[in-house]
C-alpha atoms as a PDB file:
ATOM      1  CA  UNK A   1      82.471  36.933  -1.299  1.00  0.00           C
ATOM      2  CA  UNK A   2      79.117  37.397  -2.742  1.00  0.00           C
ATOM      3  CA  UNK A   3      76.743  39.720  -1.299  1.00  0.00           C
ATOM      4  CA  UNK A   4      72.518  39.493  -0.727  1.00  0.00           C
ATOM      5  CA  UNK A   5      70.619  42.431  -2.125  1.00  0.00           C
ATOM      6  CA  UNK A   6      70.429  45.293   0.791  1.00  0.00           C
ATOM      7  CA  UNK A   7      68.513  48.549   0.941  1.00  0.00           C
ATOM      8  CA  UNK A   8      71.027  51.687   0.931  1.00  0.00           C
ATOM      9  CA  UNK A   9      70.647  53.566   3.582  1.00  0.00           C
ATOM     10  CA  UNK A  10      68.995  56.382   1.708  1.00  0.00           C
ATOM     11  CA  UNK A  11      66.249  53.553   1.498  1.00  0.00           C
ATOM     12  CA  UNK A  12      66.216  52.762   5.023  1.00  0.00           C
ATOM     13  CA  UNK A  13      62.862  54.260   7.326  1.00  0.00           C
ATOM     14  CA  UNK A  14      62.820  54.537  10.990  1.00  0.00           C
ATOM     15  CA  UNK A  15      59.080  52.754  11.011  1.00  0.00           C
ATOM     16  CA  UNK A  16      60.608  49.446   9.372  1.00  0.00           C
ATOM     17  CA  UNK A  17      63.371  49.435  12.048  1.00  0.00           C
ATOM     18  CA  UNK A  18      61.015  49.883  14.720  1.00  0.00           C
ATOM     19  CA  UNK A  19      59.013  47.284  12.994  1.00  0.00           C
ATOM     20  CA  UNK A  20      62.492  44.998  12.777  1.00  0.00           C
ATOM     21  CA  UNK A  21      62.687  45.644  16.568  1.00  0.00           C
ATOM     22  CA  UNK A  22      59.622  45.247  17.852  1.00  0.00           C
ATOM     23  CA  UNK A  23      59.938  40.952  17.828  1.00  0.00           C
ATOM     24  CA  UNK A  24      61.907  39.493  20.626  1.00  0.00           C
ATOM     25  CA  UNK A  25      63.880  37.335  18.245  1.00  0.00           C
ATOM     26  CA  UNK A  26      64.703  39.897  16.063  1.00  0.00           C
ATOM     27  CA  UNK A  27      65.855  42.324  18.511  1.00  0.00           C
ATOM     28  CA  UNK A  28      68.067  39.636  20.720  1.00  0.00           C
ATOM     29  CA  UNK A  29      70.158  38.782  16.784  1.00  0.00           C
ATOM     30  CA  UNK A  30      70.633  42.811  16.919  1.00  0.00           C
ATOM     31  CA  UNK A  31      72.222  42.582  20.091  1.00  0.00           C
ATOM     32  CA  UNK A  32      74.233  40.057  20.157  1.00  0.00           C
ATOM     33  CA  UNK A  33      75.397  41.646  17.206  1.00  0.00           C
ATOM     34  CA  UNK A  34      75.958  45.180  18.923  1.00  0.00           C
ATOM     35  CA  UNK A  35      77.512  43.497  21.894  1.00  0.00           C
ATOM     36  CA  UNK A  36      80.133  41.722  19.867  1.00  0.00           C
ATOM     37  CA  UNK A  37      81.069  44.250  17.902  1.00  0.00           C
ATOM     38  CA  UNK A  38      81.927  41.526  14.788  1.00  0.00           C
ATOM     39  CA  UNK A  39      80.688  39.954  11.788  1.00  0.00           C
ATOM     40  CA  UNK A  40      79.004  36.663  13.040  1.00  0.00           C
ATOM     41  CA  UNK A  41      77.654  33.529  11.458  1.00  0.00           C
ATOM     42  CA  UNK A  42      73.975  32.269  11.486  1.00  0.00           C
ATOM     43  CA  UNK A  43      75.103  29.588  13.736  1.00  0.00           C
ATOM     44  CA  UNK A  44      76.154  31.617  16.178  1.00  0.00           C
ATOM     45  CA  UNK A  45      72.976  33.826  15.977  1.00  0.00           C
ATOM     46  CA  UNK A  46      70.538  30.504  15.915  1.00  0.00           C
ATOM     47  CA  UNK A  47      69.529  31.154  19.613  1.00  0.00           C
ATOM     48  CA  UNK A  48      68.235  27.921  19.316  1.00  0.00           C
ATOM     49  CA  UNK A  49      65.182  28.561  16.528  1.00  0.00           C
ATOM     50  CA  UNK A  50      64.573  26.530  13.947  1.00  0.00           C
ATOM     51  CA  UNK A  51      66.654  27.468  10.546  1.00  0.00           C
ATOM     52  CA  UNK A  52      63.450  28.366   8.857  1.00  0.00           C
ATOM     53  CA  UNK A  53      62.612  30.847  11.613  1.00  0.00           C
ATOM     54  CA  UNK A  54      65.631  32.271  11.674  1.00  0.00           C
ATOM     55  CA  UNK A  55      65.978  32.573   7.828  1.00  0.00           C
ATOM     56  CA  UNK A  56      62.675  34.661   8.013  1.00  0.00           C
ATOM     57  CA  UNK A  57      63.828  37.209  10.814  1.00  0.00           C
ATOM     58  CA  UNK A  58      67.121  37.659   9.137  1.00  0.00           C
ATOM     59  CA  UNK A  59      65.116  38.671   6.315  1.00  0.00           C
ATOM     60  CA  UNK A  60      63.365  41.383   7.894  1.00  0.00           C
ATOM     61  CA  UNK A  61      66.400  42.689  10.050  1.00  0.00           C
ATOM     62  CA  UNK A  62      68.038  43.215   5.829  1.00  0.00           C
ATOM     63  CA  UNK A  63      65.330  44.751   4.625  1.00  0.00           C
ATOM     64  CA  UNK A  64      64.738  46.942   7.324  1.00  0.00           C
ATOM     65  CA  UNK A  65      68.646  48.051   6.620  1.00  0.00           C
ATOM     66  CA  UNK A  66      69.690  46.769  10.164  1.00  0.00           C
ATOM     67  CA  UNK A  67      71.769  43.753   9.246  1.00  0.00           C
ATOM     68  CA  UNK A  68      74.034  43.223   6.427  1.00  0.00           C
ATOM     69  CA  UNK A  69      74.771  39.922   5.040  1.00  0.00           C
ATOM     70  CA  UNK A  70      77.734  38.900   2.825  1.00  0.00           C
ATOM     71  CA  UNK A  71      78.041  35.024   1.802  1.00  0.00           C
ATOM     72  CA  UNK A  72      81.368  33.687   1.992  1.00  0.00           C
ATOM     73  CA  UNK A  73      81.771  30.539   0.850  1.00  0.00           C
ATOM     74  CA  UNK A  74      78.982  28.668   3.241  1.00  0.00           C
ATOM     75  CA  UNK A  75      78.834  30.579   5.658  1.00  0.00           C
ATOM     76  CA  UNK A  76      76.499  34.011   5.837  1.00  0.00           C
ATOM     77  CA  UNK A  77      78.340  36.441   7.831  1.00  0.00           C
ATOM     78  CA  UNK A  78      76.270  39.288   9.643  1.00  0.00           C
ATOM     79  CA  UNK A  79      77.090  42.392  10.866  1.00  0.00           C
ATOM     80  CA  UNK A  80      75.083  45.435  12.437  1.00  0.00           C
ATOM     81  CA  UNK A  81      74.756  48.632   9.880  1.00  0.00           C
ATOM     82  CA  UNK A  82      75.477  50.768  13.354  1.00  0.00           C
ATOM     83  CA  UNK A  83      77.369  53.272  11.942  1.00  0.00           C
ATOM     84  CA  UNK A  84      74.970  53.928   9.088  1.00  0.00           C
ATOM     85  CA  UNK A  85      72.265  53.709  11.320  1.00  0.00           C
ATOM     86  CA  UNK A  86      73.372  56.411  13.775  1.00  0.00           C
ATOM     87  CA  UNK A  87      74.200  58.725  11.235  1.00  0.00           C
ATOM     88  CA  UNK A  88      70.796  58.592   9.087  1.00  0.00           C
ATOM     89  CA  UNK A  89      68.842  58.518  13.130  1.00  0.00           C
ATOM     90  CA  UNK A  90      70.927  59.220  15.322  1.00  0.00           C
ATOM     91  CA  UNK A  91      70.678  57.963  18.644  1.00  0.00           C
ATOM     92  CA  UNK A  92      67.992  55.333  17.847  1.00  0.00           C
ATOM     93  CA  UNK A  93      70.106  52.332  17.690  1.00  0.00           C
ATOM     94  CA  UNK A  94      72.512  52.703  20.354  1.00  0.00           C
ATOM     95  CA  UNK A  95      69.149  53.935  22.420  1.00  0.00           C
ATOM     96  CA  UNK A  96      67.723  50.821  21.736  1.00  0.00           C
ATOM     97  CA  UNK A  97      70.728  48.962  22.432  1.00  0.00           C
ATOM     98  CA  UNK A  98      71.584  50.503  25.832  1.00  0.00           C
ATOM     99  CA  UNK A  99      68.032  50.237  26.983  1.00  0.00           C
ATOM    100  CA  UNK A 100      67.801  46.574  26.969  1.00  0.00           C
ATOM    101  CA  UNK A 101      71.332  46.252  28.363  1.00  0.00           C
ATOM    102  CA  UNK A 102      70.057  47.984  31.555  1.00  0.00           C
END
């Protein structure tokens, strides 16, 4: 599987993830992501958007260290950085998460 260039989390700053977060789109990918717990494909995260739209908030949602993205075969699989997340600011994520679930 290759793998797209992500910042570690040692790179990773709260004011890009609230940036990430702060776009409708953007935030429903995060939690449908959080919800299911599981690596999913773009095409299940399309939420109807054109491909170019969606390339460009998957883009921001890696380089704001929320989503990782590993490329196997032809299919992108993404998953959540949670558990990184939580540790480096705690509570922030799962905050966010919980909040829009109510």
């Amino acid at each position: 599987m290759r793998k797209i260039k992500h910042p570690t989390i040692d790179q990773v700053e709260l004011t890009d993830i609230m940036y990430a977060l702060s776009d409708p789109t953007r935030l429903e990918i995060v939690e449908l992501l959080g919800k299911t717990g599981r690596k999913m494909t773009c095409g299940e995260l399309d939420l109807n958007r054109p491909k170019s739209s969606m390339s460009h908030h998957f883009k921001i949602l890696r380089s704001a260290g929320l989503v990782e993205t590993v490329i196997d075969g032809t299919e992108h699989m993404n998953s959540l950085r949670i558990a990184e997340i939580e540790v480096k600011f705690p509570g922030v994520l799962s905050a966010v998460l919980k909040v829009r679930a109510s």
